[in-house]
Each structure stands twice: as C-alpha cells, then as structure tokens.
Protein backbone atom coordinates (compact mmCIF):
# COMPACT_ATOMS: atom_id res chain seq x y z
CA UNK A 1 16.99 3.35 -29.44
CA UNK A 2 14.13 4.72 -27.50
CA UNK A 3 12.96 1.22 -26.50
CA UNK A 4 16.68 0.15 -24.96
CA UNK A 5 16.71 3.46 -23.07
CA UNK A 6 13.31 3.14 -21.52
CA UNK A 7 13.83 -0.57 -20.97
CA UNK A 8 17.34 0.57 -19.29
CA UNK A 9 15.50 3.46 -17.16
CA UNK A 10 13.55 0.60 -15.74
CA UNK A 11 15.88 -1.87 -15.17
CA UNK A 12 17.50 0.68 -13.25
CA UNK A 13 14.62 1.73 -11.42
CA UNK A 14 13.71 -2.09 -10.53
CA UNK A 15 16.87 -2.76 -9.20
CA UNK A 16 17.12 0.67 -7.92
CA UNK A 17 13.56 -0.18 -5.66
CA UNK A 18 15.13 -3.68 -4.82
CA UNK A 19 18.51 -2.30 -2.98
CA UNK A 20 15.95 -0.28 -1.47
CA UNK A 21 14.23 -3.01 0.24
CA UNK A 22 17.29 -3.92 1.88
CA UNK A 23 17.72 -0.85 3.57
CA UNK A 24 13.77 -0.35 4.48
CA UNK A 25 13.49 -4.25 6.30
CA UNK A 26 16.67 -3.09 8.33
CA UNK A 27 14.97 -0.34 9.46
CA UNK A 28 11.82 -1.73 9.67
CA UNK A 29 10.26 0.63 7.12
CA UNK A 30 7.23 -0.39 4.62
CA UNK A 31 9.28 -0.02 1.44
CA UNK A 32 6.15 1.88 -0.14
CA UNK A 33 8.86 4.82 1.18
CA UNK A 34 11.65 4.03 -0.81
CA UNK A 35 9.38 3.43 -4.10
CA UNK A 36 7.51 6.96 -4.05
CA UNK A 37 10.71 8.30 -3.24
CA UNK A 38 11.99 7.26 -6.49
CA UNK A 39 8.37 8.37 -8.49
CA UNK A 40 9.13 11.53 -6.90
CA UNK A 41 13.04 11.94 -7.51
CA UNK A 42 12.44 11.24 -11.38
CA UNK A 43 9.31 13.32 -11.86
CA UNK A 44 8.26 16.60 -12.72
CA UNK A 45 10.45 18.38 -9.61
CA UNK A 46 13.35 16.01 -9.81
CA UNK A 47 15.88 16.13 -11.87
CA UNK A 48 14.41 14.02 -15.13
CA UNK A 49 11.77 16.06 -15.18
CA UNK A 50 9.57 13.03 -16.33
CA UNK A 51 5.46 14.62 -16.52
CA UNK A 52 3.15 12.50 -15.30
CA UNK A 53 -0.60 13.60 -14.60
CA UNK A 54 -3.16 11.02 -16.57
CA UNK A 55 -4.97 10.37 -13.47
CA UNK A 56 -7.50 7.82 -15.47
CA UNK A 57 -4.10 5.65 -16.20
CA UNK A 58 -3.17 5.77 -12.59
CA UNK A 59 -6.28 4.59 -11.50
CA UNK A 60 -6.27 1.70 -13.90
CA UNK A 61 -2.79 1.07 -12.98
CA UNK A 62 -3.03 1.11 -9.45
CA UNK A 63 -6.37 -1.42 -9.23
CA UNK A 64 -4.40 -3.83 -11.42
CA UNK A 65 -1.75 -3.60 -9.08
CA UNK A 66 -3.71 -4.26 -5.69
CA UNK A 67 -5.58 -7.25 -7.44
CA UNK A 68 -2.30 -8.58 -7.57
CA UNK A 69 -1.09 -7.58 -3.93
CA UNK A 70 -4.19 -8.94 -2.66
CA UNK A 71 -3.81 -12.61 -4.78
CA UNK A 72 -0.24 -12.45 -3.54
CA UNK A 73 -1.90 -11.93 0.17
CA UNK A 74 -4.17 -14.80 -0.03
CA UNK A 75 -1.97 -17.50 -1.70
CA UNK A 76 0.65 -16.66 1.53
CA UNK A 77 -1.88 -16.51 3.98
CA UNK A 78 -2.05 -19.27 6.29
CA UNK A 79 -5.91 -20.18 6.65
CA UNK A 80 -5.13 -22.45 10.26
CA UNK A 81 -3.67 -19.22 11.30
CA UNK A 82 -5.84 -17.03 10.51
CA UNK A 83 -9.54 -18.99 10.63
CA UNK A 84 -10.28 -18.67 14.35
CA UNK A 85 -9.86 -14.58 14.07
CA UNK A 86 -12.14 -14.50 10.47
CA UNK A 87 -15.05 -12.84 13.17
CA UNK A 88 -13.51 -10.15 14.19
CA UNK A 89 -11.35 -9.17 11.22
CA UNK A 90 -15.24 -9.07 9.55
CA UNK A 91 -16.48 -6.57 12.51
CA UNK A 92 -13.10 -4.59 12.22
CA UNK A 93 -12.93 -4.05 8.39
CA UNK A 94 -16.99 -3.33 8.22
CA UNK A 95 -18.67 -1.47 10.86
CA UNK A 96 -14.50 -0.83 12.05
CA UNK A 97 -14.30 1.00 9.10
CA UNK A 98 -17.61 3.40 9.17
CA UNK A 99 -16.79 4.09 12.27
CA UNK A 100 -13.35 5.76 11.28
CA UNK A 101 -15.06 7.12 8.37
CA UNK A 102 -17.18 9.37 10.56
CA UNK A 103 -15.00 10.01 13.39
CA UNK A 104 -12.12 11.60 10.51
CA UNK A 105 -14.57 13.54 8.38
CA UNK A 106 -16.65 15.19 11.30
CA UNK A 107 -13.02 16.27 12.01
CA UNK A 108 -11.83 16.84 8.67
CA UNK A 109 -15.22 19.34 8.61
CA UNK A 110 -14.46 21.03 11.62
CA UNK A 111 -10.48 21.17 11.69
CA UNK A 112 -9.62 22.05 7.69
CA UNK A 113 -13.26 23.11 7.17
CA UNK A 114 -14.02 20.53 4.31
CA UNK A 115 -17.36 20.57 3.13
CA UNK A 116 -19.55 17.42 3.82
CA UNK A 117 -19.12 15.48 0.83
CA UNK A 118 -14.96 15.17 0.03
CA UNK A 119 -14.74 15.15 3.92
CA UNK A 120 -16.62 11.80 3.82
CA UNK A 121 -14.51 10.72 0.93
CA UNK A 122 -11.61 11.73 2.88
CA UNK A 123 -12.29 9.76 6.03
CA UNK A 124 -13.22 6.42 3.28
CA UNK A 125 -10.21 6.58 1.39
CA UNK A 126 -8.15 6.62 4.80
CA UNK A 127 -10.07 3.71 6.18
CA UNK A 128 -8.30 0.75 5.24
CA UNK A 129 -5.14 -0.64 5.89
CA UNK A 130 -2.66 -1.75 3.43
CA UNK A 131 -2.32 -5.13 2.67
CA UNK A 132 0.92 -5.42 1.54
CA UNK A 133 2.41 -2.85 4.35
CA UNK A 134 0.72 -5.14 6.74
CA UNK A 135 2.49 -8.64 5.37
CA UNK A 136 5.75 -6.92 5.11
CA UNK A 137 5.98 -5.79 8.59
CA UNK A 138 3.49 -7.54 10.61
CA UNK A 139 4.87 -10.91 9.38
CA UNK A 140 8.72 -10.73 10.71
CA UNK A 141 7.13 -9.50 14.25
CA UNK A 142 6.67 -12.38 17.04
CA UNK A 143 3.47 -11.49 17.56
CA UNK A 144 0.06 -13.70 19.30
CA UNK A 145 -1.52 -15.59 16.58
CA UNK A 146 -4.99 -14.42 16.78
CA UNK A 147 -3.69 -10.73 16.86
CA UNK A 148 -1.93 -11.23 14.05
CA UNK A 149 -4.16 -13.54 11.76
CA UNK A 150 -6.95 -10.55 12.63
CA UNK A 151 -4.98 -7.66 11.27
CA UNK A 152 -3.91 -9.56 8.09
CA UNK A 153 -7.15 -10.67 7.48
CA UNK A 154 -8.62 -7.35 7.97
CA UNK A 155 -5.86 -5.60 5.71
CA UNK A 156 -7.81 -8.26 2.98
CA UNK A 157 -11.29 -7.73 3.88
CA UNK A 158 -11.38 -3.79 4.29
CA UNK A 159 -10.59 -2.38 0.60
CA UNK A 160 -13.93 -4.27 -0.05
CA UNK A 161 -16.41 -2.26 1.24
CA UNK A 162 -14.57 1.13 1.20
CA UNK A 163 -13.98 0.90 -2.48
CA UNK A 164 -17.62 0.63 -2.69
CA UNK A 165 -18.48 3.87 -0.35
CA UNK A 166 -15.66 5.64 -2.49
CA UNK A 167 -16.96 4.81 -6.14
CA UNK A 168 -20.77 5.69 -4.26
CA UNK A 169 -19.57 9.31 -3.13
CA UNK A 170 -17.64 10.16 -5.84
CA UNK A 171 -20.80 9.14 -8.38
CA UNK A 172 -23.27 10.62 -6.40
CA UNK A 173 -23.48 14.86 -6.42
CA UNK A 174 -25.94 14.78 -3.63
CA UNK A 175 -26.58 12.63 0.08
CA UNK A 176 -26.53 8.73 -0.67
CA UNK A 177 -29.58 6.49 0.10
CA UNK A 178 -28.09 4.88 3.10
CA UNK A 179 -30.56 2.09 3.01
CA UNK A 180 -29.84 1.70 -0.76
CA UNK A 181 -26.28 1.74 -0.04
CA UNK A 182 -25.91 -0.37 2.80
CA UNK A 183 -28.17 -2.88 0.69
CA UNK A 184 -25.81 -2.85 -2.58
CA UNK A 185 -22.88 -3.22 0.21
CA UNK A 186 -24.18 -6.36 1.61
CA UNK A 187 -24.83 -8.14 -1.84
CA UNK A 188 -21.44 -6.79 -3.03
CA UNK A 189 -19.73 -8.63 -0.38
CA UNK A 190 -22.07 -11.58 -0.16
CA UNK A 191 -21.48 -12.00 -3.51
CA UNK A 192 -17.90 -11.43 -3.93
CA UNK A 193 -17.03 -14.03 -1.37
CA UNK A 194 -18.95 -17.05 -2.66
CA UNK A 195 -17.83 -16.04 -6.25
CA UNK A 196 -14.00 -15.83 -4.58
CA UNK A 197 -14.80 -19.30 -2.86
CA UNK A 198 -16.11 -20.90 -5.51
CA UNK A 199 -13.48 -20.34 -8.37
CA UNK A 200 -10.61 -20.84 -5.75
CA UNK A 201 -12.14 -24.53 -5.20
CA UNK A 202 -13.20 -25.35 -8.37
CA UNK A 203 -9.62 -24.08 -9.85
CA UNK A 204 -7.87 -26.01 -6.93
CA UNK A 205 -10.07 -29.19 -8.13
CA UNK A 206 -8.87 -28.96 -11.53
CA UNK A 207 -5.55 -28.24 -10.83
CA UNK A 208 -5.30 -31.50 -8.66
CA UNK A 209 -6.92 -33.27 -11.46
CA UNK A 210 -4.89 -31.72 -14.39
CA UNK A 211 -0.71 -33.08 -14.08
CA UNK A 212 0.52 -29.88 -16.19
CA UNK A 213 3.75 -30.61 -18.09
CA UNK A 214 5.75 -28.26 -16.35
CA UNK A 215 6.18 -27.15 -12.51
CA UNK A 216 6.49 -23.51 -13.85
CA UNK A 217 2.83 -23.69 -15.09
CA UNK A 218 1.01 -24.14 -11.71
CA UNK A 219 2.08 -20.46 -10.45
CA UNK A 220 1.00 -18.44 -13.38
CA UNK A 221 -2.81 -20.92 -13.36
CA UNK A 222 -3.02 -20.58 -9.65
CA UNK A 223 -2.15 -16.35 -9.77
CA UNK A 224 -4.72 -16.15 -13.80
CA UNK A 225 -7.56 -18.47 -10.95
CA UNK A 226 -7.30 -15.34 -8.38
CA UNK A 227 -7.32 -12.81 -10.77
CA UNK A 228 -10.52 -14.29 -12.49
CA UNK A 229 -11.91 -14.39 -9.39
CA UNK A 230 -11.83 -10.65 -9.40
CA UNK A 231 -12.73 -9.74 -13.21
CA UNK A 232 -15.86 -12.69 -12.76
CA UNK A 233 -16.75 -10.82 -9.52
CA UNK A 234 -16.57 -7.50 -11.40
CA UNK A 235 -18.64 -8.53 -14.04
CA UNK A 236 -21.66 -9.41 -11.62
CA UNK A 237 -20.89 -6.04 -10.04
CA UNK A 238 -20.02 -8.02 -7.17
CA UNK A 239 -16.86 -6.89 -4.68
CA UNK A 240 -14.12 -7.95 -6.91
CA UNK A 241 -11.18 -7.07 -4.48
CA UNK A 242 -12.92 -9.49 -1.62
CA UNK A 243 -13.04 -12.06 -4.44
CA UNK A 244 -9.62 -11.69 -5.39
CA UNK A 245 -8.57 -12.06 -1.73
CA UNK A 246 -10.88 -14.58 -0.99
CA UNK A 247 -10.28 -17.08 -4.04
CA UNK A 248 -6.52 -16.85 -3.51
CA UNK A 249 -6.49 -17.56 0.07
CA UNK A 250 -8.56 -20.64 -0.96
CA UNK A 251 -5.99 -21.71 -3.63
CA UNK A 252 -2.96 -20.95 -1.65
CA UNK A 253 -4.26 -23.50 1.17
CA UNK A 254 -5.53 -26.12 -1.09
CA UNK A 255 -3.45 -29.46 -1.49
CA UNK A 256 -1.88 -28.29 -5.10
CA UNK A 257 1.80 -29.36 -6.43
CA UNK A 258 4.44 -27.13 -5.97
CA UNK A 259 3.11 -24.71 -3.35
CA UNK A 260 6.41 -23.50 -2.27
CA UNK A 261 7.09 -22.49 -5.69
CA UNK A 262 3.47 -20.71 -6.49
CA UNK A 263 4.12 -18.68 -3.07
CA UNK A 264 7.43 -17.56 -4.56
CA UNK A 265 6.05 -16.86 -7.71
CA UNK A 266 3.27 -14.96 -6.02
CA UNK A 267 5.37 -12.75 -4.27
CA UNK A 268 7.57 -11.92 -7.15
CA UNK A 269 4.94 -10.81 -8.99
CA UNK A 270 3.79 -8.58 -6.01
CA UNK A 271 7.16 -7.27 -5.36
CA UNK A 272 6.90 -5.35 -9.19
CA UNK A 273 3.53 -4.44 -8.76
CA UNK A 274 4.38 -2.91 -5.48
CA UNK A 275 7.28 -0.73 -7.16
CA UNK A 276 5.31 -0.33 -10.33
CA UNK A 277 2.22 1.52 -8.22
CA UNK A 278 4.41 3.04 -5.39
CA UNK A 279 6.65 4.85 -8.25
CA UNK A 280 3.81 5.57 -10.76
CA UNK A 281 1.99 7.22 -7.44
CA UNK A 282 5.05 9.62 -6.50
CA UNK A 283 5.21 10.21 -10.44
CA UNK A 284 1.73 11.52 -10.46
CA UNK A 285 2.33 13.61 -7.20
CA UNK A 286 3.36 17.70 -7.30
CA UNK A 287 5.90 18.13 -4.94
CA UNK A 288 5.21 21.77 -4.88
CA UNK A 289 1.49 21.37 -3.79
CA UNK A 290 2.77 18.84 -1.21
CA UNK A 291 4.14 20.80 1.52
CA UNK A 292 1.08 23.38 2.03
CA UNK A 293 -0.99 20.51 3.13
CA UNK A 294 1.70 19.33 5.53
CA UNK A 295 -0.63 21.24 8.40
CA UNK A 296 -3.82 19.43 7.18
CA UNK A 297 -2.17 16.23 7.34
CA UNK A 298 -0.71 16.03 10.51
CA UNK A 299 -3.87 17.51 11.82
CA UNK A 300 -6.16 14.58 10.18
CA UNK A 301 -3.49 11.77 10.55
CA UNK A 302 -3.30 12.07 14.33
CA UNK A 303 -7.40 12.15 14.57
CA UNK A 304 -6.98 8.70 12.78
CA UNK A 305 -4.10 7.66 14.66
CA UNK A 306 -4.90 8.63 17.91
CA UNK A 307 -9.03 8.84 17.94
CA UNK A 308 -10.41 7.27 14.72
CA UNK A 309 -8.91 3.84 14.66
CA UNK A 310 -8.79 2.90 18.69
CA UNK A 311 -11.93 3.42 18.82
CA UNK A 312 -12.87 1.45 15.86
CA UNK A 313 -11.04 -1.46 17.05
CA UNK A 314 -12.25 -1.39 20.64
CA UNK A 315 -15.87 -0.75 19.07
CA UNK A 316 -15.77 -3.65 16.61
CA UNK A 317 -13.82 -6.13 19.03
CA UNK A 318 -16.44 -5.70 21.97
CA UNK A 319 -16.75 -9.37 22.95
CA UNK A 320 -13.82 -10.74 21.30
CA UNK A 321 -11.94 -10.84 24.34
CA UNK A 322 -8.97 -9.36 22.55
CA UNK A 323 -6.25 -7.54 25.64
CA UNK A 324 -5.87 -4.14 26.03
CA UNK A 325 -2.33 -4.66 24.73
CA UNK A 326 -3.56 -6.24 21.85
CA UNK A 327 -6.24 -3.71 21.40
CA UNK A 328 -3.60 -1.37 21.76
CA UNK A 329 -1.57 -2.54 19.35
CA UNK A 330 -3.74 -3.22 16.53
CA UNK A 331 -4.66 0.34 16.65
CA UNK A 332 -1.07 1.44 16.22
CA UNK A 333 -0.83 -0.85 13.50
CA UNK A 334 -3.03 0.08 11.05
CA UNK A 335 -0.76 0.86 8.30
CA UNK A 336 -1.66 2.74 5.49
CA UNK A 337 -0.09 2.59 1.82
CA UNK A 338 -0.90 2.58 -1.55
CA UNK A 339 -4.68 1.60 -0.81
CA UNK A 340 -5.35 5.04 -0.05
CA UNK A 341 -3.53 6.61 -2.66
CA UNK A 342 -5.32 4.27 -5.31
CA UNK A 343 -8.58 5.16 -3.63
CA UNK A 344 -7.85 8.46 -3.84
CA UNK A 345 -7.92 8.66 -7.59
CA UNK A 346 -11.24 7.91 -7.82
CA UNK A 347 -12.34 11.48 -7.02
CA UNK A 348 -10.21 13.34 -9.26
CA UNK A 349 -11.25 10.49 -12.32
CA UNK A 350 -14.84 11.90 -11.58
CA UNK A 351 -13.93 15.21 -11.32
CA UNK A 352 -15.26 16.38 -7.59
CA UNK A 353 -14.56 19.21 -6.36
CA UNK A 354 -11.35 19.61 -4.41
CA UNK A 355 -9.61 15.88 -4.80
CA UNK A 356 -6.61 17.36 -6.01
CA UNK A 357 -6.19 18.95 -2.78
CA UNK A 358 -7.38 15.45 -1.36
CA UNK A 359 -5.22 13.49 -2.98
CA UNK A 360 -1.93 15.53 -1.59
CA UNK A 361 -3.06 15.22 2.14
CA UNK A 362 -3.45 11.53 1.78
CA UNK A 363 -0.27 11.51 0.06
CA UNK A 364 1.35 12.82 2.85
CA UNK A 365 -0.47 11.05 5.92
CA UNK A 366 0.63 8.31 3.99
CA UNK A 367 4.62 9.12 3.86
CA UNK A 368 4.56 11.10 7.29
CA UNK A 369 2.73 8.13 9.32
CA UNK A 370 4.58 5.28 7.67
CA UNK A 371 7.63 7.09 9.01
CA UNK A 372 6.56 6.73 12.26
CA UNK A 373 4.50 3.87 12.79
CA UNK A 374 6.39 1.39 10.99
CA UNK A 375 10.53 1.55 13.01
CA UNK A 376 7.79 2.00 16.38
CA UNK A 377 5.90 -1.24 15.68
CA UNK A 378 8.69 -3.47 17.42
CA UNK A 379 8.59 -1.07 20.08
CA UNK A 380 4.74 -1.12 20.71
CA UNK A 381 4.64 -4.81 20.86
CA UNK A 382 6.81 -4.72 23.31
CA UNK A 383 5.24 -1.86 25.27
CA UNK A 384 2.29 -4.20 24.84
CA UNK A 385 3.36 -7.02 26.41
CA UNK A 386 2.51 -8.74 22.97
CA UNK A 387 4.41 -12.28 22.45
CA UNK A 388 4.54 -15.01 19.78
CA UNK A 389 2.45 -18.34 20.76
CA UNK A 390 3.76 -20.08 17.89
CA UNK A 391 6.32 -23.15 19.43
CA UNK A 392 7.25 -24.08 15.86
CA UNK A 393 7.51 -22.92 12.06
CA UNK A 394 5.35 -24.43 9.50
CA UNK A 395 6.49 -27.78 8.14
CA UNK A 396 7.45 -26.94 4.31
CA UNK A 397 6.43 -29.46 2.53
CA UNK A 398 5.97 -29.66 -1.75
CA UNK A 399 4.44 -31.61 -3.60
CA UNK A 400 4.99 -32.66 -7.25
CA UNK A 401 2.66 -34.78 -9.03
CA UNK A 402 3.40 -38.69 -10.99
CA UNK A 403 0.46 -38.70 -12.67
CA UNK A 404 1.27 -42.52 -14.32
CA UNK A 405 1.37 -43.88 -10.75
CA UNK A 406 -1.29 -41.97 -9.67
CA UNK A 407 1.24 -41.24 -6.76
CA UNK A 408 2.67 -38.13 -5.43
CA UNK A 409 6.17 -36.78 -4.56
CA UNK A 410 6.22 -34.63 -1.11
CA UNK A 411 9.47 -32.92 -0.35
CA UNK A 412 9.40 -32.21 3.35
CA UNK A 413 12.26 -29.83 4.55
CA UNK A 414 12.46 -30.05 8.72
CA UNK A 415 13.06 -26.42 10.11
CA UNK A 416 15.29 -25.82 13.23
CA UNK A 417 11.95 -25.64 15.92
CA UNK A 418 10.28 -28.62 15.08
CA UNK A 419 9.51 -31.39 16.70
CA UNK A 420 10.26 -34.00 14.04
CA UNK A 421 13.79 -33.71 15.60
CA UNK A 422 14.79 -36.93 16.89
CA UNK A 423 11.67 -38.91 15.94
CA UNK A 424 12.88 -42.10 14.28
CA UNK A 425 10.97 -43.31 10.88
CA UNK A 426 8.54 -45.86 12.50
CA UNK A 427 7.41 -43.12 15.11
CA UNK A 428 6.00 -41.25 12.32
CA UNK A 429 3.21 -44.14 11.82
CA UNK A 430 2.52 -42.71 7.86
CA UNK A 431 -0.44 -44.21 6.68
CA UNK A 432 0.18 -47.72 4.39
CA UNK A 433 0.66 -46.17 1.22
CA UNK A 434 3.00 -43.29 1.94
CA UNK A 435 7.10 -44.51 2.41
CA UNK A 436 10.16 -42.45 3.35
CA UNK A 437 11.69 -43.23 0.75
CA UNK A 438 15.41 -41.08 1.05
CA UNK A 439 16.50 -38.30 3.58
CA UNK A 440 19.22 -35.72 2.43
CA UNK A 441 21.41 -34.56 5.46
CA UNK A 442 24.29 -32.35 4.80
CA UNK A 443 24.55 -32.45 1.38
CA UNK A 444 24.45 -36.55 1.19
CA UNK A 445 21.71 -38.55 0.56
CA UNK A 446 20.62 -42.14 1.82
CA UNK A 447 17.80 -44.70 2.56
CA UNK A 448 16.82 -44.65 5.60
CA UNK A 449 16.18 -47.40 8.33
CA UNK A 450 12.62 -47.52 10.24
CA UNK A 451 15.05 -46.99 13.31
CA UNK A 452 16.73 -44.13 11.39
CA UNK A 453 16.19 -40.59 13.67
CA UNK A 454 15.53 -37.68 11.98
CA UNK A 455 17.47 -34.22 12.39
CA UNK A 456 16.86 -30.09 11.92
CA UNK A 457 17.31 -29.62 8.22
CA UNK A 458 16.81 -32.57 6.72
CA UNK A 459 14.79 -32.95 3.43
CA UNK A 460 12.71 -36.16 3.70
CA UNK A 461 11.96 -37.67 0.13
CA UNK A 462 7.89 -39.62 0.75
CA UNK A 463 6.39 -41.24 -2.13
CA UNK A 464 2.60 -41.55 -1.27
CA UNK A 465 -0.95 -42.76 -3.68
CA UNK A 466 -3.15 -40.20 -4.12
CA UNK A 467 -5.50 -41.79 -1.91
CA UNK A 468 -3.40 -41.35 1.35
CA UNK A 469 -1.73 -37.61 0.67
CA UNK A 470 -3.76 -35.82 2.57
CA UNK A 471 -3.60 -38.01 5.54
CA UNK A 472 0.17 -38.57 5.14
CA UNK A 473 0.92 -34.18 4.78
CA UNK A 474 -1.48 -34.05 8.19
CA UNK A 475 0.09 -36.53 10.34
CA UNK A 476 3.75 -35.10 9.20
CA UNK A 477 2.70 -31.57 10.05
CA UNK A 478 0.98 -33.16 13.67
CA UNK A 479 4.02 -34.90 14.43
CA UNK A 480 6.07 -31.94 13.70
CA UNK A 481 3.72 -29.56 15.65
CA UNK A 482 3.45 -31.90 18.55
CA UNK A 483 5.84 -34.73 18.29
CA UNK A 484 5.58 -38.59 18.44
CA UNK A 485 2.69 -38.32 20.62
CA UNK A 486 0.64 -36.29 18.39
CA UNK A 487 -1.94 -39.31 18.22
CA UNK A 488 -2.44 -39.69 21.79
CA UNK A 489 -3.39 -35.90 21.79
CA UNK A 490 -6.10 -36.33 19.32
CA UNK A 491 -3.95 -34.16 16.84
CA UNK A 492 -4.69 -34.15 13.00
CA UNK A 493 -2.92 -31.71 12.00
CA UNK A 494 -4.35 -29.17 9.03
C-alpha cells in the first residue's frame, strides 16, 4: 500500500504541474513557477509536511534533469535558424558570461558584504540563462531570426563553462590559477563539442543505416545518442553539458525517420524532467529562511538585470551589428530557472561556507524575476520595435524508412503560410526517383494528376530511393519557402 499511495501522490502531482502549464502559457509565465510552487506547497512548511534536505540527491537529480532539457533543446533546435548567429551566441555565453560574473559579485561584495569567494560563486551560478525557460517563451514570440537563434543558442552554450567556474570555486579553498583555469576551460569546451559532434553524426549514420523494427525505437536511440554524448564527454573530463547540447542538435537536424515523432518524444521527456527538478528544488527549499533574503535578492537581481547582463551583451556583441532594440531585448531576456538553482547545489555538496544562505537568494531572484520578466517579454519586443522575418513555417515533413526497397516514405503536411499553396504537381520538378504518390485533403484521399494544385493542409504521400531523399526533402522545403520559382532564385533549400 505504500507503493499505490506514492505512485498516486505523483500522479497527482504530474497532472497537478500539467493543468499548471495551461494557466502559466496564458499568462506568459515560465512554468518553472507553478512547479516550485507545488515542491514548496507539499514540503516541510506546507501542509504534507514532506522533509526534504539531501542536497547530494538534489544535485544528482537536478544534472540528470538538465542533460535531458538540454538533449530536448538540441533535437528541437532548428540548425538553419540558428547557424548564422552560432558567433555571437559563443561571445555572449563565454566572455558574456565573465563579464556578469564580475560585475554581480563586486556588487554582491559591496551591497550584502559577501566575502570574495561565495560572491564569485554567486555572480557564476547567476550567469546563465535557462534553457528550457528560454524555448518555452522565446519560441511562441514573433521575434527576428538572428535575435532569436542567438539567445537559444546561448541558453545551450552557457551552462558549459559556468558549471566549470562553479565546480573550480567550490573545490578550490583559496584564489584559482586563472591561467590554469582558463586553460582547463578551453579544452573542456574544445573537447566537449567535437565529442558532441562526433557521436551525434556517427549515431545519425547508423541510425540511417539501421531500419529498426519499430517507429517507437528511433526516439528513445536518438534521446540514449545525446545522453552518451554527455556521460562519454564526462568521462574525458570534457564539458559534458556542451556535448549533450551539441550532439543532440546534430541528431535532431540529421535526415533520420520519424523526426516529428523523436521531437515529440523529446519534449515529453523534458516536460517530466522539468516538473521532476522544479518540484524536487521547492522541496529542498525552507520557506522560513526565504523571506529574510528577500532584501538581498532584489538588491543583486536588479544589478544583473539592469547592469550585469546589458552590458554583457553589448560587450560580447561589439561588431555583430545586432540593434539597439535587439540589444535591448536580449538583455531583458535572459531568463533564469532551474540552471541556477542546480548550480547552486554545488556549494552546499562541498560544504563552503555560507551556500545555504546562497542558495535561498538565488532561489528567490529566480521566482521574483521570472515574475516579472517573463508576462513583460511581449511587451519589450514590442517596445523594441522587434518583428518576426520568418514569411513561412517550417515544412513538416517525416520520414519512415522501406528498407526492402531501399526507398523511403516522406509524409509532408503543408501549413497555412506556405508557398506550396497553389503549386500544381509538375511545378514541384522532384528529382526522377521521388513520386507524389497520394494527397489527403479533408479527410479523403486520392491520386493526384501532374496538373493537380496543391492546398493549405494537405498531407502529400512521396515515395522516393534513398539516393534522391535528400534532394527531394530540399527542393520541397525551397518550393515551400519560395514557391515555384525557387530554382530560378538559386534556392536549395536546407
């Protein structure tokens, strides 16, 4: 009986933190909110009572959980989109970063009078954004491509080197080697990237290679690639959250069956470990010890609101010929989430003095400046001037793999904006070897003529050899980008 009730305590909680979504994408809300509201409602001060301090667990916890966010943010992220703004989501989320670092722990030191060493740690574990407050609210804003492709990129890149800053301060009793550090940083990253890389193609290879008897199969390899990525990365002391990020990213843009279905999957599985973390991390909070550093975190989360991160981004984008509205912006969007509250277990596993107290103030920046950054962000891109470039949505296509013809089956959904609308079946010039071969409209289904016109919403059946499937997904994404004239333009489509 103690299994069912646990099992029915989280059930509850689950679909407790699921209703709660609802309510926080209406108001435009991370829903980080409504998940450490429920860690907090059933722990120690609410009224189960549940007691949860084993910090060590936490932290194991909560890194499982990001390596999972982060996969999740790589196999959704769209590498044409974000590609051109890889440069300066590298100089945001590196020398970006140490610059906030400084800027909020000479203030933490001077405004809470922290001594050197847990104000440094406080001004790392603040540093990066949250990947998966980023995707959740960044991604249903009409915002310029490049603006946006830089802060989700950076939201990836950033845990990397401030995990390693963290881990080196919180080791270390006295001053780091800065040379020594900034060396171990360099091969960390270095490293963690080509590992990322490399697994993400060679797993994509195989998976091309490798017809797997069932489409459920191909989510759960392509999520076990990214997270090896990670552990392999680990291993060779490498920068196991940039592999992570990296390897998926490469997996979630490769040419593999069922795409559609591994995002889904991917997401899914973020989705729990988002409520799992968010819950466990307003479990292991003290609501009594929370509202003394109320002061202390108002007074540090508007130095890295206000000071600290606009002038990292206008720093780090010098040259990138990024606006003023868009520099404007991406400093008001640097969300924060469970990245810092992770991070911030780190300290208290090694026992330095004062992370308890730590740990509460980023606790609360957290909650406080999600509450106002996240309803405001609609509001600041419009302040900004800030609009969408994108003329059409992403052609959806999937693919599912007949292995005995050495063929493959691409089911190509049209959305309302594109430009397939109205092109007939011979405008589409597919490559020889790649046939519409049935279009569903409305619920019926039929063969189509070469004069045949397509529509918003249908669901084009093309049977194509392996040889021609790239070529035949590109020109049906050019054409739908572009329109019949996509050749004439020199478009290829990616």
């Amino acid at each position: 009986m103690h299994l069912d009730i646990w099992l029915l305590l989280g059930a509850t909680l689950v679909l407790s933190a699921i209703i709660a979504v609802r309510l926080s994408h209406r108001l435009g809300l991370p829903s980080l909110l409504a998940y450490m509201g429920l860690g907090l409602f059933i722990g120690e001060g609410g009224p189960l009572h549940i007691n949860f301090d084993d910090v060590e667990l936490a932290h194991t916890l909560g890194f499982a959980a990001l390596v999972l966010i982060l996969a999740e943010g790589g196999v959704t992220t769209n590498w044409r989109h974000v590609r051109p703004t890889v440069p300066v989501a590298i100089m945001v989320s590196t020398i970006g970063t140490l610059i906030s670092i400084v800027v909020v722990a000479l203030s933490a030191m001077w405004l809470i009078d922290m001594d050197w060493r847990p104000a440094f740690l406080l001004g790392a574990v603040l540093a990066p954004t949250d990947a998966a407050a980023v995707f959740s609210v960044l991604r249903r804003l009409p915002l310029p491509s490049r603006l946006s492709g830089m802060l989700e990129a950076e939201s990836g890149f950033n845990d990397a080197p401030v995990v390693i800053i963290v881990i080196a301060l919180s080791t270390h009793t006295g001053a780091p080697n800065l040379p020594e550090l900034f060396g171990l940083m360099v091969y960390e990253l270095v490293a963690g990237a080509v590992i990322g890389i490399a697994i993400g193609w060679l797993g994509a290879q195989g998976l091309r290679r490798l017809a797997l008897p069932a489409s459920g199969l191909y989510p759960i390899a392509v999520l076990s690639l990214a997270v090896t990525a990670y552990s392999a990365a680990a291993l060779l002391h490498a920068s196991g959250f940039l592999a992570v990020y990296v390897g998926a990213v490469v997996l979630g843009n490769a040419r593999l069956p069922h795409r559609p279905a591994t995002r889904g999957f991917a997401e899914g599985i973020a989705w729990l470990a988002q409520i799992g973390v968010f819950v466990m991390l307003g479990l292991l909070a003290s609501p009594s010890e929370l509202p003394g550093q109320i002061v202390p975190a108002l007074l540090i989360g508007s130095v890295l609101l206000l000071i600290a991160r606009p002038l990292s981004i206008v720093l780090a984008t010098i040259g990138f010929r990024l606006s003023w509205g868009e520099k404007m912006f991406a400093s008001w969007a640097g969300l924060r989430g469970a990245v810092p509250i992770v991070l911030a277990t780190i300290p208290m596993v090694e026992h330095v003095e004062g992370a308890g107290r730590m740990f509460s103030i980023v606790f609360t920046i957290v909650v406080i400046f999600t509450l106002l950054q996240g309803p405001t962000l609609p509001l600041a891109a419009r302040l900004c001037r800030l609009k969408s470039d994108e003329q059409t949505r992403e052609l959806d296509v999937e693919a599912a793999p007949l292995e005995e013809l050495h063929a493959d089956l691409l089911e190509v959904r049209i959305p309302p904006e594109s430009m397939l609308n109205g092109v007939e079946i011979f405008e589409l010039r597919l490559p020889s070897g790649a046939s519409v071969t049935l279009v569903v409209r409305n619920g019926s289904s039929f063969v189509p003529e070469p004069t045949t016109p397509l529509q918003a919403g249908d669901t084009l059946l093309v049977v194509t050899t392996d040889a021609v499937r790239d070529a035949a997904e590109r020109r049906l994404r050019a054409v739908s980008r572009r329109g019949r004239l996509a050749g004439w333009f020199g478009e290829t489509g990616t």
